[in-house]
N, C-alpha and C. Protein backbone atom coordinates (compact mmCIF):
# COMPACT_ATOMS: atom_id res chain seq x y z
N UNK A 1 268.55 209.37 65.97
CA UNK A 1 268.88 208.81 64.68
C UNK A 1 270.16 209.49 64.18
N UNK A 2 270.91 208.32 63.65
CA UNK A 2 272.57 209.45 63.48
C UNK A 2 272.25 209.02 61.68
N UNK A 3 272.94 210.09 61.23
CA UNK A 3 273.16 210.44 59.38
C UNK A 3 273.79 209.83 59.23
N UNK A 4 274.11 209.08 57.83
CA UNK A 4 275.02 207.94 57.77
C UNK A 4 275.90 208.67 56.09
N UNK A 5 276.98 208.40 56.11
CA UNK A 5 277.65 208.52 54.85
C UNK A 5 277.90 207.43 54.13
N UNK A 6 278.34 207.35 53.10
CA UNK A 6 278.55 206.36 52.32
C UNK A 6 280.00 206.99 51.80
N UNK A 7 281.01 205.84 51.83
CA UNK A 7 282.10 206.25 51.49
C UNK A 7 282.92 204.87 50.46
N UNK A 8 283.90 205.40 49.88
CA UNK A 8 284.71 203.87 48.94
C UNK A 8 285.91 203.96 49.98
N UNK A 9 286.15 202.72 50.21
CA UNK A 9 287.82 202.71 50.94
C UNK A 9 288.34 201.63 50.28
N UNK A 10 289.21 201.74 49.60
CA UNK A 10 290.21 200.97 48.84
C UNK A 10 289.36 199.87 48.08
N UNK A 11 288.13 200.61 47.31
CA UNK A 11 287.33 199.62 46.31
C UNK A 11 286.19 198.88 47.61
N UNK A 12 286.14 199.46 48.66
CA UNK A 12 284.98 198.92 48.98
C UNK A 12 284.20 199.74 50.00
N UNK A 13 282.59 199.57 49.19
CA UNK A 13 281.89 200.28 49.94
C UNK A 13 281.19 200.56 51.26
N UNK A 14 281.26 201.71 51.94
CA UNK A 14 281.14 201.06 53.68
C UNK A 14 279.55 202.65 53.77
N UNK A 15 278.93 202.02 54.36
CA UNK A 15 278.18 203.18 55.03
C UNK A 15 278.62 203.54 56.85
N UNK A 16 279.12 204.79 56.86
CA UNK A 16 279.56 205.10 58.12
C UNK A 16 278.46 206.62 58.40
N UNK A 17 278.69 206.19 60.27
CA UNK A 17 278.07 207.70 60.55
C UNK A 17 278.76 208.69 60.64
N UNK A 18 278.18 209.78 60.18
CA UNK A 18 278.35 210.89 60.06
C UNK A 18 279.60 211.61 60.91
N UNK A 19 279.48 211.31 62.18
CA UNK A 19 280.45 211.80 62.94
C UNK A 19 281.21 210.62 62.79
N UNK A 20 281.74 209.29 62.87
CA UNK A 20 282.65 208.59 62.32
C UNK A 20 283.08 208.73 61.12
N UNK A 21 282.84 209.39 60.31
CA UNK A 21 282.96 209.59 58.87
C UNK A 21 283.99 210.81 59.32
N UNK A 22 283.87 211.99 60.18
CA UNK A 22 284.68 212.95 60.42
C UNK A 22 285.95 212.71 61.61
N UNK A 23 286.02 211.83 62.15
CA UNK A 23 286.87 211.07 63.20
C UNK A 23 288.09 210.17 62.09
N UNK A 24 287.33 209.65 61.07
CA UNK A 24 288.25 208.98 60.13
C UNK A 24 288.92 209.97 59.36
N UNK A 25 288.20 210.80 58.83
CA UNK A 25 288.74 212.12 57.79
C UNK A 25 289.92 212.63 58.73
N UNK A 26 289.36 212.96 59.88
CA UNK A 26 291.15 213.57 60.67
C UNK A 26 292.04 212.42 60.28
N UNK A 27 291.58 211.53 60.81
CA UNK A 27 292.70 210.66 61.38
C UNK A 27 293.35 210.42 59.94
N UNK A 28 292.61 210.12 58.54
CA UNK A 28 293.72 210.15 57.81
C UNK A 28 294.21 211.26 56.98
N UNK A 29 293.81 212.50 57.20
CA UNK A 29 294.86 213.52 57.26
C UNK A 29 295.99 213.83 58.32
N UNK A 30 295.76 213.59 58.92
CA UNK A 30 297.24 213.42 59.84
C UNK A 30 298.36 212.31 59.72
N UNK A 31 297.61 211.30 58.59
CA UNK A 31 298.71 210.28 58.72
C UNK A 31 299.19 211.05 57.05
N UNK A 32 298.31 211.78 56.52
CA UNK A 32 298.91 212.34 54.83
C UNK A 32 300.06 213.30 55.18
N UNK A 33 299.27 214.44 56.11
CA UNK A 33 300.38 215.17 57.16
C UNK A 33 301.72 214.91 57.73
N UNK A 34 302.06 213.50 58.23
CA UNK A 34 303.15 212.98 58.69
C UNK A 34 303.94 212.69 57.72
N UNK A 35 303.63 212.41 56.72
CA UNK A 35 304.46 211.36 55.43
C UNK A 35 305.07 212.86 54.73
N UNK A 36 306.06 212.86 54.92
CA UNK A 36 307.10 213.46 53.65
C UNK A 36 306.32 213.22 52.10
N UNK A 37 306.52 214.15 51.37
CA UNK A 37 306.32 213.96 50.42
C UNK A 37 307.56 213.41 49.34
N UNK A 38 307.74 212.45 49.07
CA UNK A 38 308.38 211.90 48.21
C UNK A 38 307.52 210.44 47.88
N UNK A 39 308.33 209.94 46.73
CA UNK A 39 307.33 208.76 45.87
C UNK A 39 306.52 207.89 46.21
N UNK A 40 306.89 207.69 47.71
CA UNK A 40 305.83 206.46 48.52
C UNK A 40 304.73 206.76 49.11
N UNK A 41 304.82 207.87 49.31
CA UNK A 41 303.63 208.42 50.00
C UNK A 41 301.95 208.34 49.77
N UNK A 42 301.90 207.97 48.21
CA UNK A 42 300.55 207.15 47.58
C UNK A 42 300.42 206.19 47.91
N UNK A 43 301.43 205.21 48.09
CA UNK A 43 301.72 203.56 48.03
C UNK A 43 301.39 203.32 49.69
N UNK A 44 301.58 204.41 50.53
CA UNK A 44 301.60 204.34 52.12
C UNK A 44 300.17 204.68 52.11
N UNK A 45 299.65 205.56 51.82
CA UNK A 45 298.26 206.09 51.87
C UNK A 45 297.47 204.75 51.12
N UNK A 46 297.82 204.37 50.10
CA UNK A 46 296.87 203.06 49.90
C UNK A 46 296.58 202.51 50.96
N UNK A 47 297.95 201.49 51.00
CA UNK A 47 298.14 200.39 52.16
C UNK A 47 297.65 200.76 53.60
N UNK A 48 297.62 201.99 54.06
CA UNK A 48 296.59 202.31 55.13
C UNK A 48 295.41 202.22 55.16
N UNK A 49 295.14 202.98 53.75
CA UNK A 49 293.44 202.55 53.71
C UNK A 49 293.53 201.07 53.56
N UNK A 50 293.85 200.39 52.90
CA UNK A 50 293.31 199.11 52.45
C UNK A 50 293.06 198.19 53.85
N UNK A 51 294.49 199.04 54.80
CA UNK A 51 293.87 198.03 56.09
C UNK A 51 292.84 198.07 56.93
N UNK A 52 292.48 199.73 57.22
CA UNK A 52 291.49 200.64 57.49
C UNK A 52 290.07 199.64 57.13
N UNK A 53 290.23 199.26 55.33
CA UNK A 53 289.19 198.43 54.70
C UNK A 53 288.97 197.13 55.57
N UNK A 54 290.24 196.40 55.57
CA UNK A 54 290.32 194.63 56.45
C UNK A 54 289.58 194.87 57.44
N UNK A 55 289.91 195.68 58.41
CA UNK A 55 289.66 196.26 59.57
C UNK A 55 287.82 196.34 59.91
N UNK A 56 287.15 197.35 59.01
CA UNK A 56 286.22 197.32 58.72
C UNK A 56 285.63 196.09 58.42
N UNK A 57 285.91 195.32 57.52
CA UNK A 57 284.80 194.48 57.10
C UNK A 57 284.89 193.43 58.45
N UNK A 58 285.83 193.05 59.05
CA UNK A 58 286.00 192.52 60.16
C UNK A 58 284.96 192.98 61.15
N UNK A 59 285.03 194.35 61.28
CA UNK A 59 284.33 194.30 62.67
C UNK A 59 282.28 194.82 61.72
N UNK A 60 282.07 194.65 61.24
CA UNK A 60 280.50 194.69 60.31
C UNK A 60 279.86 193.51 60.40
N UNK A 61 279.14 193.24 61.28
CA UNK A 61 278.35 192.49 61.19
C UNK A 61 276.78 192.30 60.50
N UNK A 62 276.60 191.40 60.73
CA UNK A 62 274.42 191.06 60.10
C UNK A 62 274.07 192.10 60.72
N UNK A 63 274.16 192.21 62.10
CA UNK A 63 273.02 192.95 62.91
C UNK A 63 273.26 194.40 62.78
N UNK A 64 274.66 195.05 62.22
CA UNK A 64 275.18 196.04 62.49
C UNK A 64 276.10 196.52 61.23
N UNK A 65 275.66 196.49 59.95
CA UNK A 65 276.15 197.08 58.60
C UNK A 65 276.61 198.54 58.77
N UNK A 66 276.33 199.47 59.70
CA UNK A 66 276.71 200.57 59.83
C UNK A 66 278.41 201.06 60.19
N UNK A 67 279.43 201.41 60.14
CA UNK A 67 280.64 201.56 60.76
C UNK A 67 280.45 203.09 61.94
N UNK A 68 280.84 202.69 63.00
CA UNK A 68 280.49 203.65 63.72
C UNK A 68 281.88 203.91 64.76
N UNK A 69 281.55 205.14 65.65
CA UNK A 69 282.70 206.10 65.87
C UNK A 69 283.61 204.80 66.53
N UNK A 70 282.78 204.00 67.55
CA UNK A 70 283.64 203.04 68.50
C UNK A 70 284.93 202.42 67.43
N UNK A 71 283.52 201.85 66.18
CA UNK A 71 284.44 200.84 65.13
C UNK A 71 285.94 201.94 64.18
N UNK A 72 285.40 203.20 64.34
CA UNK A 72 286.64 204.20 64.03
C UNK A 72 287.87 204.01 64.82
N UNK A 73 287.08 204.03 66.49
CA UNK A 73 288.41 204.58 67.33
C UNK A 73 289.46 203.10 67.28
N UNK A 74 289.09 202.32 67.37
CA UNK A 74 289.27 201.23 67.28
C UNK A 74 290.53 200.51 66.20
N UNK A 75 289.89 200.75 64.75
CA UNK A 75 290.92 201.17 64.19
C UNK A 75 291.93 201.69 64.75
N UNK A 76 292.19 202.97 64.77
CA UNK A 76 293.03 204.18 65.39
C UNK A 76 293.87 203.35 66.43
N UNK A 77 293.21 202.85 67.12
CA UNK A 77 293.97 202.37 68.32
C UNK A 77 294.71 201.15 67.57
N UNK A 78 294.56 200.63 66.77
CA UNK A 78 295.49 198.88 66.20
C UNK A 78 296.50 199.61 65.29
N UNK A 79 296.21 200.82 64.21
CA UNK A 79 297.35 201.53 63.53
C UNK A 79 297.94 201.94 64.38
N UNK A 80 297.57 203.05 65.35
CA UNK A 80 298.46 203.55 66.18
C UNK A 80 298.16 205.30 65.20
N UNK A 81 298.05 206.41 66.09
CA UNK A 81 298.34 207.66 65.91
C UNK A 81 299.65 207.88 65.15
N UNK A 82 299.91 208.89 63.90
CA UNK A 82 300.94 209.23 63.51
C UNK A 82 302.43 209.73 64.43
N UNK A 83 301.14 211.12 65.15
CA UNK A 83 301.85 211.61 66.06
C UNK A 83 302.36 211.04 67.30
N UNK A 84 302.09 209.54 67.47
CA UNK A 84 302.31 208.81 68.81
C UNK A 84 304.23 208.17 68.25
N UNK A 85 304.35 208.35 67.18
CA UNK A 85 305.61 208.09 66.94
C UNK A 85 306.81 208.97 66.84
N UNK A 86 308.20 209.07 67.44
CA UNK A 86 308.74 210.31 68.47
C UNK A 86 310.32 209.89 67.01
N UNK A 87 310.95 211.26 66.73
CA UNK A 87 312.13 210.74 65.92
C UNK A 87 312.95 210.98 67.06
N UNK A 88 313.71 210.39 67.94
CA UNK A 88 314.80 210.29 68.51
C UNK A 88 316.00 210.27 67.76
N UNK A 89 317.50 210.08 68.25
CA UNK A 89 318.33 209.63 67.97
C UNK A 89 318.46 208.72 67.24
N UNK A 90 318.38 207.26 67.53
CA UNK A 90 318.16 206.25 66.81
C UNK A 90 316.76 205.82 65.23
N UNK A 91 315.94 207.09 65.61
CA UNK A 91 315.27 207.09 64.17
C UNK A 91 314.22 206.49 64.89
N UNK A 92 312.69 206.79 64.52
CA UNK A 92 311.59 206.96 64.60
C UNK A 92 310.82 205.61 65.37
N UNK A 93 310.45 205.84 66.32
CA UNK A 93 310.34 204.44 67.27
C UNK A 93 308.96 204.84 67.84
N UNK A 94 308.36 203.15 68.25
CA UNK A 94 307.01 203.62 67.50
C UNK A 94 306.51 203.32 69.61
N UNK A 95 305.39 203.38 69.21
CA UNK A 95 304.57 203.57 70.81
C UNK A 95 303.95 202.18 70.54
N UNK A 96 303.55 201.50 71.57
CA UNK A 96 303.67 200.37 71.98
C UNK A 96 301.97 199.94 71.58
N UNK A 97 301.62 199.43 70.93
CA UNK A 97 300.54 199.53 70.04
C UNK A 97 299.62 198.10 70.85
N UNK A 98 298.36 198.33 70.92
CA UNK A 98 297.79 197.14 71.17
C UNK A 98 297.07 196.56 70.28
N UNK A 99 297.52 196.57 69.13
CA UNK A 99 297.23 195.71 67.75
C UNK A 99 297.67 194.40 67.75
N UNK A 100 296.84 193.57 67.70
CA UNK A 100 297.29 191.85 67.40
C UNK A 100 298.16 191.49 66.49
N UNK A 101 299.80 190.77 67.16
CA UNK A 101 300.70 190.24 66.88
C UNK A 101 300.14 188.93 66.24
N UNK A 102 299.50 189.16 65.36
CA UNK A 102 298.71 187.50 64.36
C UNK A 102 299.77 187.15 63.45
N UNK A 103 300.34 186.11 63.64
CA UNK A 103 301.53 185.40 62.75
C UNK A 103 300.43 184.48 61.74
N UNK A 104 300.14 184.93 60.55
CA UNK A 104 299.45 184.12 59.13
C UNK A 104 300.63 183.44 58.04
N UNK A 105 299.52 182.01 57.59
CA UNK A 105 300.72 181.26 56.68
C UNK A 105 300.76 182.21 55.66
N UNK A 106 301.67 182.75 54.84
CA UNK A 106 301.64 183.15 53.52
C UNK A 106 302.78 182.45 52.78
N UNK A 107 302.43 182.55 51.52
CA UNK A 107 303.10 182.43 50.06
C UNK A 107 303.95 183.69 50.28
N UNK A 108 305.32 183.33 50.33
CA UNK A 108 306.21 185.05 50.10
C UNK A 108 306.66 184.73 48.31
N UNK A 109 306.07 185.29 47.89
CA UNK A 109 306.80 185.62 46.54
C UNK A 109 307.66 186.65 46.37
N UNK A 110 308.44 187.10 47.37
CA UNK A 110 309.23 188.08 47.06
C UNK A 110 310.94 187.49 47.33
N UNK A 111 310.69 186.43 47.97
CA UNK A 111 311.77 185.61 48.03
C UNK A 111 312.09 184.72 47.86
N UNK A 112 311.17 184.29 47.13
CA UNK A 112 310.90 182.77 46.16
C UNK A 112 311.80 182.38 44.96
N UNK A 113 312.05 180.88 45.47
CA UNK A 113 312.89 180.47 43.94
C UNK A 113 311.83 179.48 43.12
N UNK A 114 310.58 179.35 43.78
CA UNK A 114 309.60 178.38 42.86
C UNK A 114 308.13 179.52 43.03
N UNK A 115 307.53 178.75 43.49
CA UNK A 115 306.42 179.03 44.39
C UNK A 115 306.02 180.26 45.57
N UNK A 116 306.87 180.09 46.31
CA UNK A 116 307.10 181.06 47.58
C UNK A 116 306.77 180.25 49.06
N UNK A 117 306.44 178.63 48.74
CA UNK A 117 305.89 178.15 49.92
C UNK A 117 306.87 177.98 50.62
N UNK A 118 308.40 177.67 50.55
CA UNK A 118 309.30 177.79 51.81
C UNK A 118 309.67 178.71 52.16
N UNK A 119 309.56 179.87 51.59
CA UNK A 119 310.10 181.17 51.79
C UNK A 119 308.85 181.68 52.98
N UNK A 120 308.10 181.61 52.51
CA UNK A 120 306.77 181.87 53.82
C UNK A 120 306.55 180.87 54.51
N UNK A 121 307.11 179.49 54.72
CA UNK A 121 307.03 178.97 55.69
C UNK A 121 308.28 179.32 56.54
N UNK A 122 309.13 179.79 55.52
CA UNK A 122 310.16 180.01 56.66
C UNK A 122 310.12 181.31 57.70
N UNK A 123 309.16 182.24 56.72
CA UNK A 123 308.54 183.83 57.25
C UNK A 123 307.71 183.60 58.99
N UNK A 124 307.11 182.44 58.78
CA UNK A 124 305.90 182.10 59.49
C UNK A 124 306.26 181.50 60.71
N UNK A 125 307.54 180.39 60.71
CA UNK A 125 308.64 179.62 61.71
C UNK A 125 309.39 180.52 61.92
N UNK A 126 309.81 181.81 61.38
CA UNK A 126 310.80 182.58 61.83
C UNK A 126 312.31 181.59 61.57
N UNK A 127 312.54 181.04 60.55
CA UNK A 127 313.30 179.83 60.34
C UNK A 127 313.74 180.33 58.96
N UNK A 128 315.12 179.74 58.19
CA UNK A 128 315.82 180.27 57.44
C UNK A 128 315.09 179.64 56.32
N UNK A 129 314.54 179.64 55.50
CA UNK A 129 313.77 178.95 54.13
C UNK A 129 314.44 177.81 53.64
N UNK A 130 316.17 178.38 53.80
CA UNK A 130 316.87 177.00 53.36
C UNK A 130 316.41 175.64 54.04
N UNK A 131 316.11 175.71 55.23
CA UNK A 131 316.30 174.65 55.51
C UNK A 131 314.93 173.56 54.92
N UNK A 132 313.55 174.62 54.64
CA UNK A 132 312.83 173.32 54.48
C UNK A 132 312.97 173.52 53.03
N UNK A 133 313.43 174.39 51.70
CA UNK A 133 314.34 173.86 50.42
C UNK A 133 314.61 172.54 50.59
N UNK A 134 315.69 172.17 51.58
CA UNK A 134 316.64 171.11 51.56
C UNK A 134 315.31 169.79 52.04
N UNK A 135 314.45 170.08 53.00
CA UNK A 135 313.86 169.11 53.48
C UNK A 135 312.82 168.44 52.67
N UNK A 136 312.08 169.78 51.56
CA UNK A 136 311.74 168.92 50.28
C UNK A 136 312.22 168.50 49.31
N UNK A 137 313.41 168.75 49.15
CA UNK A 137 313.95 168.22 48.51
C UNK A 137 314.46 166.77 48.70
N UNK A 138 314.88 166.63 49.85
CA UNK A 138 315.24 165.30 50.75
C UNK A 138 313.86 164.59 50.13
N UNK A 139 312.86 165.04 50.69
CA UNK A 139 311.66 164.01 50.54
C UNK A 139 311.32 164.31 49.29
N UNK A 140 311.51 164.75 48.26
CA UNK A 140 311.00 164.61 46.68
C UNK A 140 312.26 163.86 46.14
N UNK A 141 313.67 163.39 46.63
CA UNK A 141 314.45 162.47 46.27
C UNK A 141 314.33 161.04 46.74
N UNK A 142 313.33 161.20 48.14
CA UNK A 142 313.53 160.06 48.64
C UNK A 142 312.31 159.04 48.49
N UNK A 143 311.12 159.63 48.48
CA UNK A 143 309.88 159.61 48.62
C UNK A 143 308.81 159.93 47.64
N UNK A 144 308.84 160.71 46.41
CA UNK A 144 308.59 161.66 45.88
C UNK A 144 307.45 162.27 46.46
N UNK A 145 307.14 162.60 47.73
CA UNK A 145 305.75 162.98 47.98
C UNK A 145 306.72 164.32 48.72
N UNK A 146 307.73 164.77 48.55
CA UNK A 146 308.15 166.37 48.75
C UNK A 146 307.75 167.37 47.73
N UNK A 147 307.64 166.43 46.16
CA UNK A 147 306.82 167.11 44.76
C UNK A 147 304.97 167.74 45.61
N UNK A 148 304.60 166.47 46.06
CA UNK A 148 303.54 166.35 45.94
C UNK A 148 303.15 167.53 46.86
N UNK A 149 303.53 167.53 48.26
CA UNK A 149 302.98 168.59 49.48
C UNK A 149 303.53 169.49 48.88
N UNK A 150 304.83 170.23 48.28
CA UNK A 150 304.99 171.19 47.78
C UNK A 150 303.66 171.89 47.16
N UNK A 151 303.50 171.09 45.39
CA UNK A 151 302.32 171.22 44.61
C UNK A 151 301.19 171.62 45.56
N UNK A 152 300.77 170.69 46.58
CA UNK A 152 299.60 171.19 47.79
C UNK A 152 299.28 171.99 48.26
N UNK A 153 300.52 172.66 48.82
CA UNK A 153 300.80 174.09 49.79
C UNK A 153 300.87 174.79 48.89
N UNK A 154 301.58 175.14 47.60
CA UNK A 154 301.64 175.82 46.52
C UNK A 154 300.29 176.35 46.10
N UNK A 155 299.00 175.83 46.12
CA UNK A 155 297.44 175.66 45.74
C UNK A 155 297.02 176.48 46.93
N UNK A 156 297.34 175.63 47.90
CA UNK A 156 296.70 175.97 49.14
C UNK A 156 296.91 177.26 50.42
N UNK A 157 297.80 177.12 50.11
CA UNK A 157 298.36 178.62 50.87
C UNK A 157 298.29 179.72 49.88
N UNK A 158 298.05 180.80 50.29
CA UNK A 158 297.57 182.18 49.52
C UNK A 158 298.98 182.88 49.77
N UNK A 159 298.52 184.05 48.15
CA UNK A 159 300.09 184.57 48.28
C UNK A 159 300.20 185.60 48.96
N UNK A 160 301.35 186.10 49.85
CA UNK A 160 301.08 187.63 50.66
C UNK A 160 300.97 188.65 49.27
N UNK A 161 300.16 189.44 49.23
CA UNK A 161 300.02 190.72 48.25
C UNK A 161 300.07 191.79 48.76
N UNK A 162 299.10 192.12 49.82
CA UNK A 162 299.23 193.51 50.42
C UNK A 162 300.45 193.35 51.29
N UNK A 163 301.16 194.62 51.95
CA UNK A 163 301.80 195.11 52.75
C UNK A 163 301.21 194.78 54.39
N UNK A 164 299.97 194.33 54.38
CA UNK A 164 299.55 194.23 55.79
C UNK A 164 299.59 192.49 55.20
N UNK A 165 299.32 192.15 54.27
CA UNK A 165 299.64 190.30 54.76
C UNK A 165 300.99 189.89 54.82
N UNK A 166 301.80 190.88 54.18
CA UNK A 166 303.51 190.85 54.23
C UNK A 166 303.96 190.73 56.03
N UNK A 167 303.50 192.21 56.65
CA UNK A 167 303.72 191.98 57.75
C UNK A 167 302.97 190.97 58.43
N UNK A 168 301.87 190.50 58.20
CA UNK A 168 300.96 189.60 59.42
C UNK A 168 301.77 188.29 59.12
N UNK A 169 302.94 188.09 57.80
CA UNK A 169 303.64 186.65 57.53
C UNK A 169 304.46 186.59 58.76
N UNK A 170 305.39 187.81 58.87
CA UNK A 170 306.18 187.58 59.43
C UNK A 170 305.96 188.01 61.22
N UNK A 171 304.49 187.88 61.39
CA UNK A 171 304.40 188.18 62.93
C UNK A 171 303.94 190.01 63.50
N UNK A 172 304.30 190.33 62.74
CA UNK A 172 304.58 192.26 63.08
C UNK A 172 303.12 192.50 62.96
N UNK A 173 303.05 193.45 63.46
CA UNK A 173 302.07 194.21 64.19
C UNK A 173 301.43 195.37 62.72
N UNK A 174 300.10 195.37 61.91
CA UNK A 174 299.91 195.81 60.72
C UNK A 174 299.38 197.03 61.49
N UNK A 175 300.61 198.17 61.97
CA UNK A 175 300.40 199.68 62.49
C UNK A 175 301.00 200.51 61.47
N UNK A 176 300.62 201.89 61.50
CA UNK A 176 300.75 202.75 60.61
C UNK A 176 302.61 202.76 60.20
N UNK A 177 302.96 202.87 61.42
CA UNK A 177 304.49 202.95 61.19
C UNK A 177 305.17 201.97 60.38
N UNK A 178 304.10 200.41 60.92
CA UNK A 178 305.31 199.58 60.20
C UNK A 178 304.80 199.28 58.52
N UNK A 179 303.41 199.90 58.21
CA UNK A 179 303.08 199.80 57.29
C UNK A 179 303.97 200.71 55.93
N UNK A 180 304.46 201.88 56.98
CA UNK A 180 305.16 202.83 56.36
C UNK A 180 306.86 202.44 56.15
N UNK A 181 307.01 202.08 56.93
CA UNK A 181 308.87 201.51 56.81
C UNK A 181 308.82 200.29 55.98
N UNK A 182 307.81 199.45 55.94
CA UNK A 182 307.70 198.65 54.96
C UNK A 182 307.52 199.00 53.59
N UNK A 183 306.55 199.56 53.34
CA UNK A 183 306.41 200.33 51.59
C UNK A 183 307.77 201.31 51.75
N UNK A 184 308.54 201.70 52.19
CA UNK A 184 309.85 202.25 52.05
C UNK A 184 310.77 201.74 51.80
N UNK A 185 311.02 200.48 52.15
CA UNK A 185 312.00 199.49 52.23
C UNK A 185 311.37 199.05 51.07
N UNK A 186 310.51 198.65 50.85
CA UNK A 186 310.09 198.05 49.39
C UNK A 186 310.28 199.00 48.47
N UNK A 187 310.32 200.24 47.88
CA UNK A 187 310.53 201.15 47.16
C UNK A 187 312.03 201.49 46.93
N UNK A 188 312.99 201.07 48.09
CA UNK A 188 314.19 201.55 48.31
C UNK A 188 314.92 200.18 47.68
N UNK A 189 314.33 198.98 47.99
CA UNK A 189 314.88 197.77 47.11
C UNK A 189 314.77 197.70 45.91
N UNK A 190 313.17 198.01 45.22
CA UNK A 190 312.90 198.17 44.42
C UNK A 190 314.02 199.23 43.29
N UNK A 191 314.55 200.39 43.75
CA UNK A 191 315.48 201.30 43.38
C UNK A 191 316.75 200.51 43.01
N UNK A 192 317.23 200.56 44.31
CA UNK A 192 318.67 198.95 43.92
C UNK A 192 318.60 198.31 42.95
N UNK A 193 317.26 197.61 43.09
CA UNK A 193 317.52 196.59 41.71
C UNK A 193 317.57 197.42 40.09
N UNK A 194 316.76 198.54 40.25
CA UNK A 194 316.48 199.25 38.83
C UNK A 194 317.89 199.81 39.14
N UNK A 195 318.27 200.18 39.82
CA UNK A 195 320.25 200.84 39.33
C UNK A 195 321.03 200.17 39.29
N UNK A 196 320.69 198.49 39.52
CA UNK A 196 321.73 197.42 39.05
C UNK A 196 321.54 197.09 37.16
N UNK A 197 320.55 197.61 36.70
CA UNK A 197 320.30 197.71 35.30
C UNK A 197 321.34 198.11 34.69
């Protein structure tokens, strides 16, 4: 019989065993360990757990409510080890991760001039946003049913919020590294715009 803990990860509650409960505790002190301390480093530590969370409820099943060491390592292996990432010359390059390359529709509201639905369809096609702008527009001049599927997809497609649906828009791999160069780059834009004030 293994001891089970009860733990919160990013607002949700998981019962894990005991020795998975201490397999996770390393693993995310070493990713607190890696991170420089400067302003993002909360915002990175969220967004890890929160995926840590996805991750989890994914693999919990009916038969099997418990999170256990396999469902730990497992994890570990789709983020990727801190220390598996080397600073070379060219700046911090990551180890070749066998985490699923899942390309999801999202709403990008971060590059949105309405909605965000061409901007994430264009995230999702790997395609410039302008072009389907122009293509509903074509069909809401010509047709008016470019209003209408807009309005549709607008409802119907969900907006990216976290940092791991940001990356799963655009194809990338939701690993520790890129979770981290992402909340950096978002913090570092974020800056730009407040010193264009």
């Amino acid at each position: 019989m293994n001891k089970t803990v009860t733990i919160n990860l990013s607002g949700t509650i998981f019962h894990i065993e005991e020795q998975a409960y201490k397999v996770l505790e390393k693993y995310l002190d070493s990713i607190e360990l890696s991170l420089e301390p400067d302003d993002d480093k909360k915002e990175i530590l969220q967004d890890v757990e929160l995926r840590i969370a996805e991750l989890f409820r994914e693999a919990i099943t009916i038969a099997n409510q418990v999170v256990t060491v396999k469902m730990v390592e497992k994890v570990i292996e789709v983020l990727g080890e801190p220390d598996a990432f080397s600073n070379g010359p060219e700046g911090p390059t990551e180890q070749r991760s066998s985490g699923p390359r899942i390309r999801k529709l999202y709403r990008d509201t971060d590059n949105r001039l309405a909605g965000g639905v061409c901007s994430g369809l264009g995230a999702y096609f790997s395609v410039d946003p302008l072009i389907f702008r122009i293509l509903f527009v074509i069909f809401a001049l010509m047709f008016f049913s470019g209003v209408i599927v807009y309005l549709i997809l607008w409802v119907v497609i969900p907006e990216a919020r976290t940092t791991a649906e940001k990356l799963e828009m655009k194809g990338q791999p939701v690993t520790f590294e890129n979770i981290k160069r992402s909340v950096k780059a978002e913090f570092e834009n974020v800056k730009r715009n407040f010193n264009k004030w």
